[in-house]
PDB file of N, CA and C in Angstrom:
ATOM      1  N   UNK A   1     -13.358  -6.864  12.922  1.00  0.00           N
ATOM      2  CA  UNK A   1     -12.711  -5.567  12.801  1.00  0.00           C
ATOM      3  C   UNK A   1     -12.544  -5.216  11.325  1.00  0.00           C
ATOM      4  N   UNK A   2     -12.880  -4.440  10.920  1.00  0.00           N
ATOM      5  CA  UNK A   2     -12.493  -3.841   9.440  1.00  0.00           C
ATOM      6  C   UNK A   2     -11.391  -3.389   9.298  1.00  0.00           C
ATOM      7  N   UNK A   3     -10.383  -3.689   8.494  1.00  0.00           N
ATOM      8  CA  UNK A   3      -9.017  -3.390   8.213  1.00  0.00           C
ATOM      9  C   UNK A   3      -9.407  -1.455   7.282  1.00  0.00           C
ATOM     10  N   UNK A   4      -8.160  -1.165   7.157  1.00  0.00           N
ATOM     11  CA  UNK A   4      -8.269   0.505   6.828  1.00  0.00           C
ATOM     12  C   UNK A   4      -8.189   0.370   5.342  1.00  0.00           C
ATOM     13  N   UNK A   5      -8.218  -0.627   4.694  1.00  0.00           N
ATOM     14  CA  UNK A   5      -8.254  -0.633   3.575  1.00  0.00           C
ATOM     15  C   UNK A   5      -9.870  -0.841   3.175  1.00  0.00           C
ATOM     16  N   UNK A   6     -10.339  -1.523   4.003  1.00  0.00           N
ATOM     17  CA  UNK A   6     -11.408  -1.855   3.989  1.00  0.00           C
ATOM     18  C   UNK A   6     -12.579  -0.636   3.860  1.00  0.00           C
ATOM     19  N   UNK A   7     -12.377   0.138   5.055  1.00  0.00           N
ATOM     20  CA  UNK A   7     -12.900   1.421   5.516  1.00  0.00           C
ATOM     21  C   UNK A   7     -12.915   2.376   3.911  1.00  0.00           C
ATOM     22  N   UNK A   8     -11.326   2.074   3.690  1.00  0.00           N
ATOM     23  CA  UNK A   8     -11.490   3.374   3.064  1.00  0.00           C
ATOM     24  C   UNK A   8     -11.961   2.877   1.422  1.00  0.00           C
ATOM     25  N   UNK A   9     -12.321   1.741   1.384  1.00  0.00           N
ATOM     26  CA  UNK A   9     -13.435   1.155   0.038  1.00  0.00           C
ATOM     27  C   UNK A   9     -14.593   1.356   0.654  1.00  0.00           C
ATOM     28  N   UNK A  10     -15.070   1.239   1.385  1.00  0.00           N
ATOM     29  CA  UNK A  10     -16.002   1.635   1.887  1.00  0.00           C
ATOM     30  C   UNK A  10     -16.636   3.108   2.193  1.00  0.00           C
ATOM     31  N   UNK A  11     -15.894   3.779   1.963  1.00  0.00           N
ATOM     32  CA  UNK A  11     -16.224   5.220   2.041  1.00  0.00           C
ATOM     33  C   UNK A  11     -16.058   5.860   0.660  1.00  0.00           C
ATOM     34  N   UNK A  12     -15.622   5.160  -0.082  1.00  0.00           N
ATOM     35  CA  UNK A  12     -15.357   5.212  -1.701  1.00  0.00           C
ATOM     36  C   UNK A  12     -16.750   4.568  -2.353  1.00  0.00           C
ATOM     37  N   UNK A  13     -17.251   3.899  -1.665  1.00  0.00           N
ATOM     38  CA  UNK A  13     -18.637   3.548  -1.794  1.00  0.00           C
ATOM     39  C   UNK A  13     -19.766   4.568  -1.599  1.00  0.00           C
ATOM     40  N   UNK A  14     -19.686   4.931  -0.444  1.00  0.00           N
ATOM     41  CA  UNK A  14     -20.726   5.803  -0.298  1.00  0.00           C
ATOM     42  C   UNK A  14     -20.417   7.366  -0.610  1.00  0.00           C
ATOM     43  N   UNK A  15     -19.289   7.220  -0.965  1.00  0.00           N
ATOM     44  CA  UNK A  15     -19.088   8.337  -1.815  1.00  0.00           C
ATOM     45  C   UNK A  15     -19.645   8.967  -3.584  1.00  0.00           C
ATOM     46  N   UNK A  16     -19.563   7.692  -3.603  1.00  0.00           N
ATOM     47  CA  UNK A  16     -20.027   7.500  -5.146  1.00  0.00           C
ATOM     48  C   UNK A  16     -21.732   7.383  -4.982  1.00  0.00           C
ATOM     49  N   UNK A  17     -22.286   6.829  -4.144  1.00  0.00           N
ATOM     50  CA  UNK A  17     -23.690   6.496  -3.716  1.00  0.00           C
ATOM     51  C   UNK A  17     -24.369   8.115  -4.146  1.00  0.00           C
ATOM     52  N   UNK A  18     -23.172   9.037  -3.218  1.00  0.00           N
ATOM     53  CA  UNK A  18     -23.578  10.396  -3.523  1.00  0.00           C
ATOM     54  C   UNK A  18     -23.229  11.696  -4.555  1.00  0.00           C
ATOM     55  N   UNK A  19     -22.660  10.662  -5.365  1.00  0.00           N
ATOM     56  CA  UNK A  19     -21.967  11.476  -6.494  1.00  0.00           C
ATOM     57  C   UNK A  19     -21.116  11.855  -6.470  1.00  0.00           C
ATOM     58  N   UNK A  20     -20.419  12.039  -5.289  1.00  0.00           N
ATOM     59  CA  UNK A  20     -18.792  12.235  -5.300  1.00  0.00           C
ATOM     60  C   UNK A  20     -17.707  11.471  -5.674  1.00  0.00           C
ATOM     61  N   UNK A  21     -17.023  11.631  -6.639  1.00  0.00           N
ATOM     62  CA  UNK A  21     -15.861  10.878  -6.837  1.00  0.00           C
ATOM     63  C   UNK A  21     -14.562  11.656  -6.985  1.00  0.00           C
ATOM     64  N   UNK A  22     -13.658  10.566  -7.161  1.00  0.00           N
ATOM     65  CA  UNK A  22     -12.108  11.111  -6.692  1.00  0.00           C
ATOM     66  C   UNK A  22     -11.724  10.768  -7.714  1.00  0.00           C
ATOM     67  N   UNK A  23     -11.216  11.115  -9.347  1.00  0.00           N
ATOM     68  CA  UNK A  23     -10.492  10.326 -10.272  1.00  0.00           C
ATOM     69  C   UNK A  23      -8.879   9.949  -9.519  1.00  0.00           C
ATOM     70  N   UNK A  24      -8.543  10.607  -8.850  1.00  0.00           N
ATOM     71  CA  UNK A  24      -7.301   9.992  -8.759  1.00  0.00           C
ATOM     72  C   UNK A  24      -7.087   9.394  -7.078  1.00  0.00           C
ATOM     73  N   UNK A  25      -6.550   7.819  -7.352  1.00  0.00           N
ATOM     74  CA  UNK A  25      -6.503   6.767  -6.318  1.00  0.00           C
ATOM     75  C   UNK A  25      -5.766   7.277  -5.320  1.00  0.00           C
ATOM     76  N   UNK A  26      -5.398   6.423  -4.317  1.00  0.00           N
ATOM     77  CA  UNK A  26      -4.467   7.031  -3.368  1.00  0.00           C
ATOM     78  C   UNK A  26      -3.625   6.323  -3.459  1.00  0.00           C
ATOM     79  N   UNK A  27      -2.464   6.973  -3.849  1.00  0.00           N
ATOM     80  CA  UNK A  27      -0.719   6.473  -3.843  1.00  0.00           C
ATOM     81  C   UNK A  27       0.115   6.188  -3.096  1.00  0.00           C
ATOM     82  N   UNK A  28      -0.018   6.838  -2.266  1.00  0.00           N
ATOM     83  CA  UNK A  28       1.241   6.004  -1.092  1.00  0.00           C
ATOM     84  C   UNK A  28       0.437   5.765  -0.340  1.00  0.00           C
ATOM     85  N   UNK A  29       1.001   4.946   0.133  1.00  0.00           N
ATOM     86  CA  UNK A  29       0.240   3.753   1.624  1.00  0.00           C
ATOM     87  C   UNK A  29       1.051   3.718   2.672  1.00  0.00           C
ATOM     88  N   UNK A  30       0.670   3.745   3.944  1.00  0.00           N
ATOM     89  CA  UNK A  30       1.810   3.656   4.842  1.00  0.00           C
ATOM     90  C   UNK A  30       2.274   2.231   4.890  1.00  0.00           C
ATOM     91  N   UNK A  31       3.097   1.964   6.155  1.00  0.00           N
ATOM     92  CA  UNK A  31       3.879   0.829   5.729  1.00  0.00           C
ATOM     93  C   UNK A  31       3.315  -0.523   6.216  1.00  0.00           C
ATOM     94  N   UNK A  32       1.827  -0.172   7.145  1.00  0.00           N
ATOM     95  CA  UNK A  32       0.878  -1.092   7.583  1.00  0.00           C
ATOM     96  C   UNK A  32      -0.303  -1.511   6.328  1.00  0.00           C
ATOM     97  N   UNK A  33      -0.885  -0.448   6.005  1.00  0.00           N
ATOM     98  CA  UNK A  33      -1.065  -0.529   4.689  1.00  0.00           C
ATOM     99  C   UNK A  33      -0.587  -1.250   3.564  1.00  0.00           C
ATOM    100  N   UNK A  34       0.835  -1.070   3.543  1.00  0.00           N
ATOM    101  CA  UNK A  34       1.441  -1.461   2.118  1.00  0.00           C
ATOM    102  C   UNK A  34       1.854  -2.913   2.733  1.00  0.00           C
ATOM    103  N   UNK A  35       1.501  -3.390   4.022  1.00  0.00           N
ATOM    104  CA  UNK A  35       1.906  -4.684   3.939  1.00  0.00           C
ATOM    105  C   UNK A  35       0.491  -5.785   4.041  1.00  0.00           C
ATOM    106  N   UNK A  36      -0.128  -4.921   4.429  1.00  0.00           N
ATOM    107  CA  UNK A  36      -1.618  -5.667   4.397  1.00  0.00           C
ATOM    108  C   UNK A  36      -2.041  -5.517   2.714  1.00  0.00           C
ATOM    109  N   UNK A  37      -1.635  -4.539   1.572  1.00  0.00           N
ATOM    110  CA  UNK A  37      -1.434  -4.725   0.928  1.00  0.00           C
ATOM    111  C   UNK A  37      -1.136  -6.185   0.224  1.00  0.00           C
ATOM    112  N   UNK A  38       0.154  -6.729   0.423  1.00  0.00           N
ATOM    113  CA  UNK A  38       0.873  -7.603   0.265  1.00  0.00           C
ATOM    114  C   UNK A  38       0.679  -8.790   0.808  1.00  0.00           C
ATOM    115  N   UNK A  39      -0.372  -8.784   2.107  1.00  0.00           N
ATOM    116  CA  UNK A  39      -0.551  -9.513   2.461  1.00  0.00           C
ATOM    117  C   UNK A  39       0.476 -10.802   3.438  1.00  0.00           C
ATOM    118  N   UNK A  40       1.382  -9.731   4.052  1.00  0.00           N
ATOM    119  CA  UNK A  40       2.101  -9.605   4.850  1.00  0.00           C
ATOM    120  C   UNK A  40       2.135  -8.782   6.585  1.00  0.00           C
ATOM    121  N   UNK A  41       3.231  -9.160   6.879  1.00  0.00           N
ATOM    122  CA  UNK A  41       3.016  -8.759   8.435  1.00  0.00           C
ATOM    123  C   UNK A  41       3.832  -7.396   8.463  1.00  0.00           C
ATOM    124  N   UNK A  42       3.315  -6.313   9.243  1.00  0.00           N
ATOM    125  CA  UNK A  42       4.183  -5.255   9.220  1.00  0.00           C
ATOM    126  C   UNK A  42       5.849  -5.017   9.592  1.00  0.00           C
ATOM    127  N   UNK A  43       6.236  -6.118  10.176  1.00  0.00           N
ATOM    128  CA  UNK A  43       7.705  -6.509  10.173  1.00  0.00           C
ATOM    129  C   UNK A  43       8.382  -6.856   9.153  1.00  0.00           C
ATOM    130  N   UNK A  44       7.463  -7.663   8.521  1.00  0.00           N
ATOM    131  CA  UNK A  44       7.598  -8.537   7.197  1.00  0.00           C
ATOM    132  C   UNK A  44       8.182  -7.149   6.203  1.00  0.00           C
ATOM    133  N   UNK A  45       7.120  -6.589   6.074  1.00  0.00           N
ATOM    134  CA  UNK A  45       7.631  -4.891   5.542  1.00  0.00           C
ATOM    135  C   UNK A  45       8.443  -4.542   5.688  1.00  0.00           C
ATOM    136  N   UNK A  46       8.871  -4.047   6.998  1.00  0.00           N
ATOM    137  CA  UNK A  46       9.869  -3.302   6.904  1.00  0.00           C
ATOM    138  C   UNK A  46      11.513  -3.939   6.557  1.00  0.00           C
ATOM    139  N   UNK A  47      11.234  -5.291   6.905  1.00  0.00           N
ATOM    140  CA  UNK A  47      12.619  -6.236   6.264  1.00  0.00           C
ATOM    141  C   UNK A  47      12.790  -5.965   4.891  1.00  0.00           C
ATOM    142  N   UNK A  48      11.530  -5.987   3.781  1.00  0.00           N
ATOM    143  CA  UNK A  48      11.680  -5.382   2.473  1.00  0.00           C
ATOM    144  C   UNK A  48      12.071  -4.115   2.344  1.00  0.00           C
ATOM    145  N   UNK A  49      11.861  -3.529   3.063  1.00  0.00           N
ATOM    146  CA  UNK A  49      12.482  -1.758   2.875  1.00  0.00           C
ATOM    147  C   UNK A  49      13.849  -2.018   3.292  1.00  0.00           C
ATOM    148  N   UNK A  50      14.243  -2.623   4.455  1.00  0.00           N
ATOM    149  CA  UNK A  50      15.714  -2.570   5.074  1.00  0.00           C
ATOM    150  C   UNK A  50      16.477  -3.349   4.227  1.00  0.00           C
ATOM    151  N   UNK A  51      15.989  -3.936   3.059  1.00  0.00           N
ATOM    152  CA  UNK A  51      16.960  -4.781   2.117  1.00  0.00           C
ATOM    153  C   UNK A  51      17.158  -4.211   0.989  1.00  0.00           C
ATOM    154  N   UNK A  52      16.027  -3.188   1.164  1.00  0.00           N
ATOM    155  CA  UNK A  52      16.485  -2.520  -0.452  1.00  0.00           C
ATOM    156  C   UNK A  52      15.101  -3.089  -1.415  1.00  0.00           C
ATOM    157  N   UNK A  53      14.685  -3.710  -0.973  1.00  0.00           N
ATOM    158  CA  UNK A  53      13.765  -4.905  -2.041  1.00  0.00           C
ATOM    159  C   UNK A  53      12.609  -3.680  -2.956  1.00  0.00           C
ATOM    160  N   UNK A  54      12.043  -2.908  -1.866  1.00  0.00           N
ATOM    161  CA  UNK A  54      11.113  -1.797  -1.832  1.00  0.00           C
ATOM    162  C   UNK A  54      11.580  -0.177  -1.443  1.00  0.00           C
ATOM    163  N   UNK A  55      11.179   0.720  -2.255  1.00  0.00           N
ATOM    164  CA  UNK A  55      11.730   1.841  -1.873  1.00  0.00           C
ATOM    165  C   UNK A  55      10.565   2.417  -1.216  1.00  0.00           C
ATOM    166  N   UNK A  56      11.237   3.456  -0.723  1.00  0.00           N
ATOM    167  CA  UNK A  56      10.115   3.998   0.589  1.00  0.00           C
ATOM    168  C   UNK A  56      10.267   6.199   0.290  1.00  0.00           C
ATOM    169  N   UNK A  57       8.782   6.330   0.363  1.00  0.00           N
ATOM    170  CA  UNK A  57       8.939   8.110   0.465  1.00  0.00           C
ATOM    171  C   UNK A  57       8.588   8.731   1.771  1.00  0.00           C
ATOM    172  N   UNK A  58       9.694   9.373   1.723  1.00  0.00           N
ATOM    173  CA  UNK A  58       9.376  10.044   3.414  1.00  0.00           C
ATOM    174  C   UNK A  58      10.125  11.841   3.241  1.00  0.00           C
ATOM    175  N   UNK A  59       9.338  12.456   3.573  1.00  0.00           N
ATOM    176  CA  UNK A  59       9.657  13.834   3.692  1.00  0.00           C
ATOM    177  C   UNK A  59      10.723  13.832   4.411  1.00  0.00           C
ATOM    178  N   UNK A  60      11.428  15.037   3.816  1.00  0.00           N
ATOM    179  CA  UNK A  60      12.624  15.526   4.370  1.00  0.00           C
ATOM    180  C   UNK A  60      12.722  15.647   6.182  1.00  0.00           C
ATOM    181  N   UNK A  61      13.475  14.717   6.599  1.00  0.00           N
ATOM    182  CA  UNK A  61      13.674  15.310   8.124  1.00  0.00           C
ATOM    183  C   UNK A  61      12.471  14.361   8.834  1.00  0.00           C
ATOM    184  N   UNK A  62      11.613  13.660   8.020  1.00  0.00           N
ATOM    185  CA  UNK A  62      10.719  13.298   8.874  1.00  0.00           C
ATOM    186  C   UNK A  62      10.570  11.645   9.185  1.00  0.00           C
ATOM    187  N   UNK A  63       9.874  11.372   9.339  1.00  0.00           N
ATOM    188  CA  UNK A  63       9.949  10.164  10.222  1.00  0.00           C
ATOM    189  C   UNK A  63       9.074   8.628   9.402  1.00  0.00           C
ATOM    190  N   UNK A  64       8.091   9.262   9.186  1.00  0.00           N
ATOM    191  CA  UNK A  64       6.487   8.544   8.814  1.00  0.00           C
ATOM    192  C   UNK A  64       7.439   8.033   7.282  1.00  0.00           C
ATOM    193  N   UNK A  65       6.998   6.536   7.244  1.00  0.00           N
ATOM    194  CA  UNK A  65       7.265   6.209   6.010  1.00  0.00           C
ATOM    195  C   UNK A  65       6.556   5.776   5.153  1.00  0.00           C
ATOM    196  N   UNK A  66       6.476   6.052   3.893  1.00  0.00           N
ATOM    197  CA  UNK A  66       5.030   5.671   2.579  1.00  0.00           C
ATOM    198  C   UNK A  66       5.973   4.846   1.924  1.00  0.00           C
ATOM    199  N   UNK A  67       4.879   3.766   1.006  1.00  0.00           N
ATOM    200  CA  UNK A  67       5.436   3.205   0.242  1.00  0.00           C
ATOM    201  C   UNK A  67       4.501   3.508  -0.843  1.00  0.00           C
ATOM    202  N   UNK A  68       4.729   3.784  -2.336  1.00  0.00           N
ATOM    203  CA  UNK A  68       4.090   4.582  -3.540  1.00  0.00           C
ATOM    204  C   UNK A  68       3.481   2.914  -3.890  1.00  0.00           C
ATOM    205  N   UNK A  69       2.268   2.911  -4.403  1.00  0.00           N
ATOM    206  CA  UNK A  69       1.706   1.942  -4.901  1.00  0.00           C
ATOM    207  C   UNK A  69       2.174   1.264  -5.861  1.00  0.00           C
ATOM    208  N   UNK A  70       2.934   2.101  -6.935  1.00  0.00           N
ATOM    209  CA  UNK A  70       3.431   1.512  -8.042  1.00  0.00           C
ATOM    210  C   UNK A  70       4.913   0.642  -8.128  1.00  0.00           C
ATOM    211  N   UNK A  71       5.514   1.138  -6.390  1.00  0.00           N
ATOM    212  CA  UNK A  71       6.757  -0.138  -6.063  1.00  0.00           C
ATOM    213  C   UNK A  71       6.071  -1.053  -5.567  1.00  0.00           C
ATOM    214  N   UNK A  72       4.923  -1.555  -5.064  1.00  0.00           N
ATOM    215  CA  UNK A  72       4.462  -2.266  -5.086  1.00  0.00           C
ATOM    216  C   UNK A  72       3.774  -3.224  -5.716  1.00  0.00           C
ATOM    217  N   UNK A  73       3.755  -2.422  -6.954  1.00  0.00           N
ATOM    218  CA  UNK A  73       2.575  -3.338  -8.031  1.00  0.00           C
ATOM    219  C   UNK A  73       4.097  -3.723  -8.998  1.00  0.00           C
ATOM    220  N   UNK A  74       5.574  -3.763  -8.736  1.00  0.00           N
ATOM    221  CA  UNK A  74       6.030  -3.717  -9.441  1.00  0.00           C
ATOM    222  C   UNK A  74       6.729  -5.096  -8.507  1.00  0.00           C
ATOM    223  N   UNK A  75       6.530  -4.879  -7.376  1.00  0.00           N
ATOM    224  CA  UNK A  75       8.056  -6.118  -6.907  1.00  0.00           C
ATOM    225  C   UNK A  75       6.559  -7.468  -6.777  1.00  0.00           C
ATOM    226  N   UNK A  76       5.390  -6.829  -6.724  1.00  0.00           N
ATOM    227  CA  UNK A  76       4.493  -8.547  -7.025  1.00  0.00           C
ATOM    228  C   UNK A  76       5.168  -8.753  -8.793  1.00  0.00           C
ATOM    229  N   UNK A  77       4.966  -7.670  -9.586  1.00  0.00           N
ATOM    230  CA  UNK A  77       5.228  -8.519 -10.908  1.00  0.00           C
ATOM    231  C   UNK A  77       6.730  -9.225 -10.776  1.00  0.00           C
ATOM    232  N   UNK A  78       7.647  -8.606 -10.027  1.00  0.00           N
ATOM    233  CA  UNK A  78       8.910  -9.308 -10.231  1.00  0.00           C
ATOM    234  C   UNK A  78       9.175 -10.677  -9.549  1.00  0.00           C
ATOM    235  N   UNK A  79       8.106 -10.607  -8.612  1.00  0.00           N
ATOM    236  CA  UNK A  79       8.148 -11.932  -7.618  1.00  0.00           C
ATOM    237  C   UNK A  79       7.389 -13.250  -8.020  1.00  0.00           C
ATOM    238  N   UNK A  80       6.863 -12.817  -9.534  1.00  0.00           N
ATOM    239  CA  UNK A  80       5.632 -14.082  -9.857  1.00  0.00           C
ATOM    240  C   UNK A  80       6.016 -14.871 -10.581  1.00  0.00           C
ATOM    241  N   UNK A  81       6.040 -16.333  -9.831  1.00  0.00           N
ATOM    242  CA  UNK A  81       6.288 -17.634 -10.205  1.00  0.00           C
ATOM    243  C   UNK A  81       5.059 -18.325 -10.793  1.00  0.00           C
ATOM    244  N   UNK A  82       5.409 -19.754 -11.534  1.00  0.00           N
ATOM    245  CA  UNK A  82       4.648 -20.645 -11.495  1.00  0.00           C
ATOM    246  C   UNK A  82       4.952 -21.820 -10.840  1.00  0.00           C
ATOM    247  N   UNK A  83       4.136 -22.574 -10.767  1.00  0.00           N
ATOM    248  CA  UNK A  83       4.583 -23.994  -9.876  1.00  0.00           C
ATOM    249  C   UNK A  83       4.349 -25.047 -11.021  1.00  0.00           C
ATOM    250  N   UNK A  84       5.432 -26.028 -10.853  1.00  0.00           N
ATOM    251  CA  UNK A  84       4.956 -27.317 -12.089  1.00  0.00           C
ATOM    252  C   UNK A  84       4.603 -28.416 -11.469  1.00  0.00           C
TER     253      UNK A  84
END
């Protein structure tokens, strides 16, 4: 099965194959996304949002929740250990 991250490098591929490109990436991820991201389980996720760990964007009144790429690229830098 190809994951949607997958897909959508993949269509970023043959996009470019045909000269089309996008300078700007895609920023929010949903919350399946942002945990396959992470390399986590989508429960796993949402325990980080319900703790506060990760902030989350969601339109007024609505439901669907994003997480912006750059709280993400920010709680891996805060989370990185070494081992001795």
């Amino acid at each position: 099965m190809v994951t949607p991250l997958l897909k959508s490098e993949r269509n970023q591929e043959i996009k470019r194959a045909h000269g089309i490109t996008n300078p700007l990436a895609k920023r929010l991820y949903t919350l399946k996304e942002a945990a396959e991201y992470l390399g986590r389980s989508e429960w796993s996720m949402r325990e980080l949002v319900w703790a506060r760990k990760i902030p989350v964007v969601r339109q007024e009144g609505g439901r669907k929740i994003f997480v912006d790429i750059l709280d993400l690229m920010e709680f891996v830098e805060k989370n990185k250990s070494t081992y001795n």
